[in-house]
C-alpha atoms as a PDB file:
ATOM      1  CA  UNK A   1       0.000   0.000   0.000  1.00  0.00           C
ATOM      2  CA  UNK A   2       2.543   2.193   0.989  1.00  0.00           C
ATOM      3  CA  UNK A   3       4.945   1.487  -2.347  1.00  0.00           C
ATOM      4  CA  UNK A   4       2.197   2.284  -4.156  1.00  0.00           C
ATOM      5  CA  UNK A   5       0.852   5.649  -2.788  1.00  0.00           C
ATOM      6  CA  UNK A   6       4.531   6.807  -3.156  1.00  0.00           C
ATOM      7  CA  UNK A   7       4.234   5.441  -6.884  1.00  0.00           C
ATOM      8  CA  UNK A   8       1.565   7.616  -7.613  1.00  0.00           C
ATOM      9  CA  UNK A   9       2.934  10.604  -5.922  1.00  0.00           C
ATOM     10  CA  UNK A  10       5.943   9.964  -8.551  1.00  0.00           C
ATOM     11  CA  UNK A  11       3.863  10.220 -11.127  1.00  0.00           C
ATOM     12  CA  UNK A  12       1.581  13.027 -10.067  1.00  0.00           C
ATOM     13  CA  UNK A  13       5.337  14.799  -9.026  1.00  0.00           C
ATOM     14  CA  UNK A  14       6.495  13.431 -12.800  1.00  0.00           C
ATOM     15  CA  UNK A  15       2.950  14.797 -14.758  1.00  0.00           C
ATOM     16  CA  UNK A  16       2.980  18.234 -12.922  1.00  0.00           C
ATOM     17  CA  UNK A  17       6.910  18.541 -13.758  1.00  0.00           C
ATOM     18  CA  UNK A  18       5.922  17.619 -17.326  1.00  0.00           C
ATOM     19  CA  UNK A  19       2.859  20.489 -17.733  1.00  0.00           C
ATOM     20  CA  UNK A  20       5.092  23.267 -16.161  1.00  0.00           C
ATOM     21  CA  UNK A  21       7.563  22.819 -18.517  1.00  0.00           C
ATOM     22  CA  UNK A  22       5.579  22.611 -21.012  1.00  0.00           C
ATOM     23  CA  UNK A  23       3.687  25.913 -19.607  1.00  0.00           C
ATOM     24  CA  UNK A  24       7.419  27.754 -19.341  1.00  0.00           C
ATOM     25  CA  UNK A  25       8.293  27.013 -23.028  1.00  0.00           C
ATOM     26  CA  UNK A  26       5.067  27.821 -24.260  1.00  0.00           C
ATOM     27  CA  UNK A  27       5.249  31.166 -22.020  1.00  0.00           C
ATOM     28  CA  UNK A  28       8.929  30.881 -24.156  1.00  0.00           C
ATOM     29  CA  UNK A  29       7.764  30.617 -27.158  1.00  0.00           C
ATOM     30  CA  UNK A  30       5.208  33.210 -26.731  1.00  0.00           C
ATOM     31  CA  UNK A  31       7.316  35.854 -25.388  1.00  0.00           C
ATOM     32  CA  UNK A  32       9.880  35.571 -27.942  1.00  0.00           C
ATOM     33  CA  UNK A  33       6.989  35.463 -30.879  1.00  0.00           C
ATOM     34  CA  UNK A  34       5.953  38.728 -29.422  1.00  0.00           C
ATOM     35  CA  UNK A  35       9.525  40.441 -28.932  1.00  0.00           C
ATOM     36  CA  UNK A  36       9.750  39.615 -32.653  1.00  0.00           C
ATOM     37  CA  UNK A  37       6.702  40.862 -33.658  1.00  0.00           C
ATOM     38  CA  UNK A  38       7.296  44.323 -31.839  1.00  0.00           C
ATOM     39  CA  UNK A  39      10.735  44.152 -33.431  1.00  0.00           C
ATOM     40  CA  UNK A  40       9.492  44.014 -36.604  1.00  0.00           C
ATOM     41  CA  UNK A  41       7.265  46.647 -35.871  1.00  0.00           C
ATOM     42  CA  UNK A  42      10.335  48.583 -35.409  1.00  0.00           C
ATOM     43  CA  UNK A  43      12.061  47.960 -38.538  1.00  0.00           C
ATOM     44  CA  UNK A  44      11.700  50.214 -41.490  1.00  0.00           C
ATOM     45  CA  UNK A  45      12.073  49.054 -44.938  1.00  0.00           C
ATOM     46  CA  UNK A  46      12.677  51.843 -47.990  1.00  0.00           C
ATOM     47  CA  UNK A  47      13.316  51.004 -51.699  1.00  0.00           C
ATOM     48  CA  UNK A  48      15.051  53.918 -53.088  1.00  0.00           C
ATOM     49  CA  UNK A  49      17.441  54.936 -56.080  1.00  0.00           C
ATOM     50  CA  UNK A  50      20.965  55.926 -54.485  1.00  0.00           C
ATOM     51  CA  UNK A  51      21.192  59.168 -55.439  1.00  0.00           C
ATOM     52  CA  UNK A  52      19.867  61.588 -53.731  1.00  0.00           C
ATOM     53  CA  UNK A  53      17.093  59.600 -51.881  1.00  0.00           C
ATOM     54  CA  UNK A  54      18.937  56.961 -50.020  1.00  0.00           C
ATOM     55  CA  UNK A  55      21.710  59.103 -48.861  1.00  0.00           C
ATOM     56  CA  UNK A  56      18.781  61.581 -47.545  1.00  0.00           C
ATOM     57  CA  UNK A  57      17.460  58.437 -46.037  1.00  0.00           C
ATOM     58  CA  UNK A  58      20.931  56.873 -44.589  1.00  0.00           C
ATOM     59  CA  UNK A  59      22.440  59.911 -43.613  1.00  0.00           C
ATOM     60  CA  UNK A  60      19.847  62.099 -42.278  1.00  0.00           C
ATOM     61  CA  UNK A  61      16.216  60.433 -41.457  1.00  0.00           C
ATOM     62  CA  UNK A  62      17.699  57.318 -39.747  1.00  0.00           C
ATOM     63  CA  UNK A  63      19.349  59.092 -37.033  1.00  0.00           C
ATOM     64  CA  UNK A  64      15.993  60.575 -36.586  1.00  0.00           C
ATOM     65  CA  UNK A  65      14.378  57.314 -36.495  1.00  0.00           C
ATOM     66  CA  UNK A  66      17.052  55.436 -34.613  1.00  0.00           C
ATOM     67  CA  UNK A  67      16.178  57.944 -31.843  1.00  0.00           C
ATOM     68  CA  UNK A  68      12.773  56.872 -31.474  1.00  0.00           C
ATOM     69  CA  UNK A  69      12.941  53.181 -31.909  1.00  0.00           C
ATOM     70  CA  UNK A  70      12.883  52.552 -34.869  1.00  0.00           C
ATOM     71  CA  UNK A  71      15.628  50.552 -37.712  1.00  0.00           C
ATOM     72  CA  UNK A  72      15.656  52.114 -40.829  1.00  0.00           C
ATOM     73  CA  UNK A  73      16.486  49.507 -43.589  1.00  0.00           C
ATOM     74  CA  UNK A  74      17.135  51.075 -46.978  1.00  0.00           C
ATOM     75  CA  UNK A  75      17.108  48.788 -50.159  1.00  0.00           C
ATOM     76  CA  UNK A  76      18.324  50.790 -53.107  1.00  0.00           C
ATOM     77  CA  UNK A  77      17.533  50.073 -56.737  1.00  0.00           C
ATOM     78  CA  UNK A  78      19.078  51.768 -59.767  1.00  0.00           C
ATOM     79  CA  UNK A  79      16.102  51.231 -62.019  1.00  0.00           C
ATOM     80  CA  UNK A  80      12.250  52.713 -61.479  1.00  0.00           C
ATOM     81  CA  UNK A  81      10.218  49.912 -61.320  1.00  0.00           C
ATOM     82  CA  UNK A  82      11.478  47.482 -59.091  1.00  0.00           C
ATOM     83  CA  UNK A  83      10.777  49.787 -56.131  1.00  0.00           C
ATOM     84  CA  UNK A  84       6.896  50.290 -56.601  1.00  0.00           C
ATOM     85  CA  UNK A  85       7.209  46.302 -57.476  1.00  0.00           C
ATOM     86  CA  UNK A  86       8.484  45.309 -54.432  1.00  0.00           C
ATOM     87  CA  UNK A  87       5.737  47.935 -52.007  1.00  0.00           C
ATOM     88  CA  UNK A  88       3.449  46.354 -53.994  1.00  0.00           C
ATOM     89  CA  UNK A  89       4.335  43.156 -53.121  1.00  0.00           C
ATOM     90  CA  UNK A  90       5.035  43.930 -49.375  1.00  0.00           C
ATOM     91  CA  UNK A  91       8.652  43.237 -49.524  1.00  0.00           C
ATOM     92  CA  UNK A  92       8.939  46.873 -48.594  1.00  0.00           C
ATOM     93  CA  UNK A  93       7.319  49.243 -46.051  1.00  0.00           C
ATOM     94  CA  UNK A  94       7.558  52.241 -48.630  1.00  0.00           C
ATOM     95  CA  UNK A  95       9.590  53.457 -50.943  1.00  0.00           C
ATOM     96  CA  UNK A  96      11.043  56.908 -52.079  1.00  0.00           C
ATOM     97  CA  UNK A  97      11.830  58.085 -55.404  1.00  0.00           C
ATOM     98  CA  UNK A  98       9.043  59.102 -57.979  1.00  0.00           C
ATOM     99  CA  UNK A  99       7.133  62.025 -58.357  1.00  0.00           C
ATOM    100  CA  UNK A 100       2.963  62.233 -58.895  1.00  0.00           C
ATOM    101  CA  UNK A 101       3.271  61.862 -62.612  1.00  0.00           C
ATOM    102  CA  UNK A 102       5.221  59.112 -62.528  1.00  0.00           C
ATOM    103  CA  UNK A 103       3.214  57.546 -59.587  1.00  0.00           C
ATOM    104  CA  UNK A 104       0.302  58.421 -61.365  1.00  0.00           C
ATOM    105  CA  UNK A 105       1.267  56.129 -64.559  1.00  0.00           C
ATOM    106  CA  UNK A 106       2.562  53.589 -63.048  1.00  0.00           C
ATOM    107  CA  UNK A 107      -0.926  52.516 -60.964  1.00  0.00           C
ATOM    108  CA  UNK A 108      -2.724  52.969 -64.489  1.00  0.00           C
ATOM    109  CA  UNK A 109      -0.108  50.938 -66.567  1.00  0.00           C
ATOM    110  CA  UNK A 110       0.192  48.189 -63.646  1.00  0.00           C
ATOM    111  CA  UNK A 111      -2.933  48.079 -61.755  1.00  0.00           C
ATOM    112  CA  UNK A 112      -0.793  48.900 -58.420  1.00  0.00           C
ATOM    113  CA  UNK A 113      -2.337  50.624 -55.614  1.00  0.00           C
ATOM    114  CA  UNK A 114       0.366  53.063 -54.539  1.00  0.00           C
ATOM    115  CA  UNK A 115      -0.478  55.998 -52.982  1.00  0.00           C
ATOM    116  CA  UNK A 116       1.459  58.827 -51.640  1.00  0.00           C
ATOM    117  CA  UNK A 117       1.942  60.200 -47.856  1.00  0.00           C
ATOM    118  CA  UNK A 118       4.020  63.654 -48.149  1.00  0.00           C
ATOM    119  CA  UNK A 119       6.565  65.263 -50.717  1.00  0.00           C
ATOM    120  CA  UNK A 120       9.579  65.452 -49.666  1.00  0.00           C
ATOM    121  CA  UNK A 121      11.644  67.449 -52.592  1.00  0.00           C
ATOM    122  CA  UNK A 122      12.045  68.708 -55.888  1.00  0.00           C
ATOM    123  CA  UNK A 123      15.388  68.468 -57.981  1.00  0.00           C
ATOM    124  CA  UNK A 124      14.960  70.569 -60.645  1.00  0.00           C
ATOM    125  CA  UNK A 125      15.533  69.651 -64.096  1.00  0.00           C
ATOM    126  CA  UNK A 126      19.120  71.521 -65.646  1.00  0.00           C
ATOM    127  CA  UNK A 127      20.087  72.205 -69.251  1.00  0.00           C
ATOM    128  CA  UNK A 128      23.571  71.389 -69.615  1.00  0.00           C
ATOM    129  CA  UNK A 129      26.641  71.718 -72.244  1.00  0.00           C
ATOM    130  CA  UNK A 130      30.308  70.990 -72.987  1.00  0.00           C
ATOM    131  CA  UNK A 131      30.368  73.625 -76.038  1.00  0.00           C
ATOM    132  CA  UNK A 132      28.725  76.254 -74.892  1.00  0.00           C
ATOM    133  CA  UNK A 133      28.272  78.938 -71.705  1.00  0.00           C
ATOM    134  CA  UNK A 134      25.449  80.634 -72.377  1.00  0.00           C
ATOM    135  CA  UNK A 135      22.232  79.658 -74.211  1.00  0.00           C
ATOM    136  CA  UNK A 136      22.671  82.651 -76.248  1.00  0.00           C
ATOM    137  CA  UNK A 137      25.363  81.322 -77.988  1.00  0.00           C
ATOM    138  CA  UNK A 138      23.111  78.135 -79.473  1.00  0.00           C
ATOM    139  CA  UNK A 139      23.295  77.181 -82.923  1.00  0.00           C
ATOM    140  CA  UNK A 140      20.829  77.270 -85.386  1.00  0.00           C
ATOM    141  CA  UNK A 141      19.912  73.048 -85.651  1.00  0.00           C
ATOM    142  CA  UNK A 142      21.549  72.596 -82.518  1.00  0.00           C
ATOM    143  CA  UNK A 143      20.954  69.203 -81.008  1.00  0.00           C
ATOM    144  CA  UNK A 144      19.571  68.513 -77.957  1.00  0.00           C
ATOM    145  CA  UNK A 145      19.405  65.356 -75.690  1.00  0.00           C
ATOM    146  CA  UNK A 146      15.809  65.037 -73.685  1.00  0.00           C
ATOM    147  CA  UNK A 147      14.606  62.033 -71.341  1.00  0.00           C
ATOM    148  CA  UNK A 148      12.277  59.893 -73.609  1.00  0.00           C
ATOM    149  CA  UNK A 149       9.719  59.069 -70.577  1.00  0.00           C
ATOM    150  CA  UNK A 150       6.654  60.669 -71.027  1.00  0.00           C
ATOM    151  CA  UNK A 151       6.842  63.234 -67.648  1.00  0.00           C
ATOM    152  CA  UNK A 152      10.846  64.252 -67.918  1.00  0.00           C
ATOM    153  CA  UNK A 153      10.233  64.894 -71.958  1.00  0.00           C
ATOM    154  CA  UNK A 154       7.686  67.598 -70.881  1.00  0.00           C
ATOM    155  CA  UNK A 155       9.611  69.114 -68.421  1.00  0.00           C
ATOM    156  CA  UNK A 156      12.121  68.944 -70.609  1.00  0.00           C
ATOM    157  CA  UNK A 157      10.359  70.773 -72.962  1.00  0.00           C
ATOM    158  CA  UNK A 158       8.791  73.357 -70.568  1.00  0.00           C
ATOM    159  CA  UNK A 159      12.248  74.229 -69.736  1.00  0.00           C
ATOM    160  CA  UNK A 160      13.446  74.764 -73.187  1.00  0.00           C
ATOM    161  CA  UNK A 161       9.765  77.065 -73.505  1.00  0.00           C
ATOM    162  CA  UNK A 162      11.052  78.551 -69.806  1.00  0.00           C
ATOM    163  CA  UNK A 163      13.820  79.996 -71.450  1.00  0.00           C
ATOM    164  CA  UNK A 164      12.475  80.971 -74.611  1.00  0.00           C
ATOM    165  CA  UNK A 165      13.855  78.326 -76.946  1.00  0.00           C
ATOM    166  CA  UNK A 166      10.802  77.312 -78.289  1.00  0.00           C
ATOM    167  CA  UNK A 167       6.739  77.413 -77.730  1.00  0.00           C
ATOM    168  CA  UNK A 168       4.420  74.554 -77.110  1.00  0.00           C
ATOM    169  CA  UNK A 169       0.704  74.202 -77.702  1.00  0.00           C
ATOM    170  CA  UNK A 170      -1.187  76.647 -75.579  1.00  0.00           C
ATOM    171  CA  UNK A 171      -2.734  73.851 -71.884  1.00  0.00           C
ATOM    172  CA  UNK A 172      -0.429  71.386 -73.081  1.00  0.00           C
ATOM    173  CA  UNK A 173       1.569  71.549 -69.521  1.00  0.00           C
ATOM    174  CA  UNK A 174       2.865  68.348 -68.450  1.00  0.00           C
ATOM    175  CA  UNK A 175       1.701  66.438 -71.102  1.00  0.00           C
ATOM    176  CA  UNK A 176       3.670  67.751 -73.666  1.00  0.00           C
ATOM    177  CA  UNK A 177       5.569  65.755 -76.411  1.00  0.00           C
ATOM    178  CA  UNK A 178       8.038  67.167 -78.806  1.00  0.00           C
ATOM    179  CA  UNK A 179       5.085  67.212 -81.624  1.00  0.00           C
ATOM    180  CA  UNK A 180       3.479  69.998 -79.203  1.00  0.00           C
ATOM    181  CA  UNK A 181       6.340  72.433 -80.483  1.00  0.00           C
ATOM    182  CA  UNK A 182       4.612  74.859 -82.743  1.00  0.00           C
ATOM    183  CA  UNK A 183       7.618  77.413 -82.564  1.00  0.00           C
ATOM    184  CA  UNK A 184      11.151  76.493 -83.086  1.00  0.00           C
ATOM    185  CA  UNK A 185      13.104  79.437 -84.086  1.00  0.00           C
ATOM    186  CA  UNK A 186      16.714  77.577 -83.992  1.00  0.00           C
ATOM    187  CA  UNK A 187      15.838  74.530 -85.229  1.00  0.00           C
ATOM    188  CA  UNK A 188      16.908  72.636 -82.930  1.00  0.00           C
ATOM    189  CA  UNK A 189      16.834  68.696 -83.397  1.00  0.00           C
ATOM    190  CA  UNK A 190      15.911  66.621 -80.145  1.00  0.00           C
ATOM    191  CA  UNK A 191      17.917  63.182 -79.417  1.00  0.00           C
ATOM    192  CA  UNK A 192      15.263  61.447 -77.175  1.00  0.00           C
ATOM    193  CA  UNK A 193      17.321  59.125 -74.392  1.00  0.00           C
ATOM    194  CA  UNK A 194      16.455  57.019 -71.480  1.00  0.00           C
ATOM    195  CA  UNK A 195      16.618  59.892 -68.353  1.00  0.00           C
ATOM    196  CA  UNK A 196      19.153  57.704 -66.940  1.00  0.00           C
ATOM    197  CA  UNK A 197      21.373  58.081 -70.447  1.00  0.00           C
ATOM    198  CA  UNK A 198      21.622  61.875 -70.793  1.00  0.00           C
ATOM    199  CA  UNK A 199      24.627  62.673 -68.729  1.00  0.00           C
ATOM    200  CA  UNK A 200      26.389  60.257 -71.216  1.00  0.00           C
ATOM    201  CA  UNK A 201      25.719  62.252 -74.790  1.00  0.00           C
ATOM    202  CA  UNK A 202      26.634  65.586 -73.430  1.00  0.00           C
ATOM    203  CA  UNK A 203      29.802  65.780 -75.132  1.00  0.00           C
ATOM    204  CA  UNK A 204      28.064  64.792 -78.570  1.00  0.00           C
ATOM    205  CA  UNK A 205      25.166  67.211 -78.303  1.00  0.00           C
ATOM    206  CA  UNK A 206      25.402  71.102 -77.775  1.00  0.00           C
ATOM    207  CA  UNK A 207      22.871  70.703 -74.700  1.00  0.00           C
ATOM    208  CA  UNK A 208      21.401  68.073 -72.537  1.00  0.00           C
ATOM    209  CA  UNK A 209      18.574  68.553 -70.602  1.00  0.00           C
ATOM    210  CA  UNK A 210      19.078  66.290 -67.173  1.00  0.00           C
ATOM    211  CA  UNK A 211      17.422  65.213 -64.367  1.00  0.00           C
ATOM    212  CA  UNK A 212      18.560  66.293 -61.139  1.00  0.00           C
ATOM    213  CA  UNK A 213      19.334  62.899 -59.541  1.00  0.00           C
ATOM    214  CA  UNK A 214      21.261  62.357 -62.777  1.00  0.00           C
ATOM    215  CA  UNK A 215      23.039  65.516 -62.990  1.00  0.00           C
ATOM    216  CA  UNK A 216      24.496  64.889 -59.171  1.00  0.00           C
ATOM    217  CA  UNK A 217      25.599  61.459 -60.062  1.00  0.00           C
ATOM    218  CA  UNK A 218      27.465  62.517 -62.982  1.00  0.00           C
ATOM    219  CA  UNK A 219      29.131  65.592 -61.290  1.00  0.00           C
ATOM    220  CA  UNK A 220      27.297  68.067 -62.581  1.00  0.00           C
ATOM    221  CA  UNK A 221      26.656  71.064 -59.673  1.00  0.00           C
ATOM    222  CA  UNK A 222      23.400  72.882 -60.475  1.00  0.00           C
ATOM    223  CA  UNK A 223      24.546  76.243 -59.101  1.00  0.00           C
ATOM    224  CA  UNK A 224      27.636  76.545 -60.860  1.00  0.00           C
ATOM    225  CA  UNK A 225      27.115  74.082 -64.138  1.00  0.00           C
ATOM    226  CA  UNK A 226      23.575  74.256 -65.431  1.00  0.00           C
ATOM    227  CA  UNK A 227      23.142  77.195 -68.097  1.00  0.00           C
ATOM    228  CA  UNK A 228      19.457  76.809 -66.770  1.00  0.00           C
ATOM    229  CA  UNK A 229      17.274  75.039 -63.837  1.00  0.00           C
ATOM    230  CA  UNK A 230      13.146  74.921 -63.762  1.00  0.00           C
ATOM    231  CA  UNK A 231      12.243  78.132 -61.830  1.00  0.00           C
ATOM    232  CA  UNK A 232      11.130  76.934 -58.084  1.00  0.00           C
ATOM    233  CA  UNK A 233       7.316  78.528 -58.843  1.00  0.00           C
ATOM    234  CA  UNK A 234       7.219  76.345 -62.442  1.00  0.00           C
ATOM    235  CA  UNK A 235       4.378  73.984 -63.576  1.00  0.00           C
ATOM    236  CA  UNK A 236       7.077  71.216 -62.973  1.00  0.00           C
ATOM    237  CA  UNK A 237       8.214  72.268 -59.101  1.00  0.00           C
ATOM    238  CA  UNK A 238       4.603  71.791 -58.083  1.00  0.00           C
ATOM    239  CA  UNK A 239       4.036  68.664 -60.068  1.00  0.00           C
ATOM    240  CA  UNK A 240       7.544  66.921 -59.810  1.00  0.00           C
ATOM    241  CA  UNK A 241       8.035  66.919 -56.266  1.00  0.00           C
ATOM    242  CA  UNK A 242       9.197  63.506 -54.662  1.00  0.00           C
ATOM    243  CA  UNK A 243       7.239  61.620 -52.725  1.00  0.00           C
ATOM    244  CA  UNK A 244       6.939  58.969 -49.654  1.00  0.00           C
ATOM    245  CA  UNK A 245       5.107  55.961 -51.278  1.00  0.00           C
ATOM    246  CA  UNK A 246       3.224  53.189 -49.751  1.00  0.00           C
ATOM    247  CA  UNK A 247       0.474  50.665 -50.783  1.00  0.00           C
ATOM    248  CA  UNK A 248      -2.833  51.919 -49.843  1.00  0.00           C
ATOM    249  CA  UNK A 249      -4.100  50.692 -46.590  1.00  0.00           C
ATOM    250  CA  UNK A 250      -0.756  51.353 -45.087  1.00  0.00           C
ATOM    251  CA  UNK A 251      -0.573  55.121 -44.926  1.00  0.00           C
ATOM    252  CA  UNK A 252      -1.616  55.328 -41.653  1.00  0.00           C
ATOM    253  CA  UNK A 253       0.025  52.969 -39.290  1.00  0.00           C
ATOM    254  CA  UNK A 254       2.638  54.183 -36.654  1.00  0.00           C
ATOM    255  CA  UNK A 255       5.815  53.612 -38.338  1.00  0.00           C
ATOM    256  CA  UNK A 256       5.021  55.364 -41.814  1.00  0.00           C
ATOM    257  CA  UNK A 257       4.067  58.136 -39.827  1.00  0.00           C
ATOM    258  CA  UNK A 258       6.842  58.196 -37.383  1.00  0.00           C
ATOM    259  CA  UNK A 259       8.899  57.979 -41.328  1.00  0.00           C
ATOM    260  CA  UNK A 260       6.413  60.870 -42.776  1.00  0.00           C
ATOM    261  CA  UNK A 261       7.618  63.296 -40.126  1.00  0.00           C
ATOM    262  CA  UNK A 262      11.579  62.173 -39.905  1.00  0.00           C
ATOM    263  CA  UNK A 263      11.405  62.802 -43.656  1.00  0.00           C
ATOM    264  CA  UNK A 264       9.651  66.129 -43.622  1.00  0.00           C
ATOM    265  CA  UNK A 265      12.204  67.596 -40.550  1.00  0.00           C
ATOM    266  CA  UNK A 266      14.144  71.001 -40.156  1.00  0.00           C
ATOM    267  CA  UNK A 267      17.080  68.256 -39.936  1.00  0.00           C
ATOM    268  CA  UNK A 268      16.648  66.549 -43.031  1.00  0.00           C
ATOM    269  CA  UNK A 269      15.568  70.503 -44.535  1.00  0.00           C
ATOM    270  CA  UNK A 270      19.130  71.202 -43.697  1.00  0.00           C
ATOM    271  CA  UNK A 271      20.603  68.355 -44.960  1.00  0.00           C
ATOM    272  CA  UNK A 272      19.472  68.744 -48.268  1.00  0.00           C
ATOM    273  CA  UNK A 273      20.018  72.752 -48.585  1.00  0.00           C
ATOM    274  CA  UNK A 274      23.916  71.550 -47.326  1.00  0.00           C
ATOM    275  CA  UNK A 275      24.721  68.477 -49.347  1.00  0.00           C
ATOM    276  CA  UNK A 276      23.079  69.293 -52.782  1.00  0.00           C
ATOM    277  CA  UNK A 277      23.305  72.848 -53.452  1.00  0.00           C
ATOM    278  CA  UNK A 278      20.095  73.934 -55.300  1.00  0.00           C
ATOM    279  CA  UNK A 279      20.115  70.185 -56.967  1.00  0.00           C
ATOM    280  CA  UNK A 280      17.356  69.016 -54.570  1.00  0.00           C
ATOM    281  CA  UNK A 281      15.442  71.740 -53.311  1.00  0.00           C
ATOM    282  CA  UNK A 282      13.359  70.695 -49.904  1.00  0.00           C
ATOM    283  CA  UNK A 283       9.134  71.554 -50.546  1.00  0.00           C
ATOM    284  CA  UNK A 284       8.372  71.401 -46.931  1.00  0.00           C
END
């Protein structure tokens, strides 16, 4: 009788031993799902193209970020696509490096659902040129190199009207293609290029009409280089500026908020007016 009352206690001892461990590795198991959870809450992940966006983001919003909990992660891409494929797709919290236009086309052409959260900056579009130092001194049937995308060819092309090189349809705007141009006093002949190809044919044209994000990467300082820059009060300034892109439905949770208002700082302000030199102009 007695063996077997201390048998059971054994296995009553044994069974309880057996549930609390189970209990503290499920308490485990739990704890560590939800440290990882909150962790990932606190991990931000950009797609953006190098130049200027993911230094803005590296240099001066994660510090920002870093301060208040967060990890900024930014995943840079050299092409325009893969960063609104990969928001769509969730890979990526957001992503920052198009304009409205752009964003615009891009939902209609790929049945996305992008939308933006703030504007960030504009860098204005430059004319350029290895033969020349004024635009007074342009040839007659001078060539010129333009982006071939649909929104850079019309600011291209607003630019050129900006400066009185030629005249486009009257409420053309933004839409503008170079069969808009009903007044072409020099003649000039347009090489249409991929945006990211126009730094390249400046020494074989007499101008080149770049982005800004192109212009910095191939040395080019706006204050100093460009024979001419899209006026900050343009058509273009209010329709090109940059924006903070996510897929709809996320615009309002904490961290794209928290990433909203790092982005849209007197720190990252000053950062930009600093580093770029009137090649990204801040429109906050």
């Amino acid at each position: 009788m007695s063996h077997s009352l201390t048998s059971k206690k054994a296995a009553i001892a044994l069974f309880a031993g057996i549930v609390a461990f189970a209990l503290a590795a499920l308490a485990l198991t739990g704890c560590s799902s939800s440290n990882n959870s909150n962790s990932d809450d606190k991990k931000i992940t950009v797609a953006a193209v190098p130049t200027p966006h993911a230094e803005i983001l590296n240099n001066a919003v994660a510090p920002i970020l870093e301060k208040e909990g967060y990890t900024l992660e930014v995943k840079e891409f050299t092409d325009y696509v893969q960063p609104n494929d990969v928001t769509e797709n969730g890979d990526v919290d957001a992503n920052y490096f198009q304009h409205g236009p752009y964003l615009d086309n891009f939902n209609q052409e790929k049945g996305t659902h992008l939308v933006s959260v703030t504007a960030i900056h504009f860098e204005p579009m430059g004319i350029y040129s290895k033969s020349i130092s004024d635009l007074k001194q342009l040839k007659n049937g001078a060539k010129v190199a333009v982006p071939n995308d649909a929104t850079n060819e019309a600011r291209a092309l607003l630019l050129l009207q900006q400066e009185g090189l030629i005249t486009l349809k009257d409420g053309v705007g933004v839409t503008a293609t170079v069969n808009d141009i009903v007044s072409n006093p020099k003649n000039l002949t347009f090489n249409e290029l991929e945006a990211a190809n126009v730094p390249n044919v400046v020494d074989d044209v007499d101008i080149a009409i770049i982005n800004g994000n192109y212009a910095i990467a191939a040395g080019f300082k706006v204050n100093t280089d460009a024979l001419a820059v899209e006026s900050a009060d343009s058509e273009a300034a209010k329709t090109y500026a940059n924006l903070l892109v996510v897929k709809d439905g996320n615009q309002d949770s904490d961290k794209i908020k928290a990433l909203a208002e790092a982005l849209n700082s007197d720190e990252v302000r000053d950062y930009i007016n600093n580093t770029y030199e009137g090649a990204v102009v801040p429109v906050f």
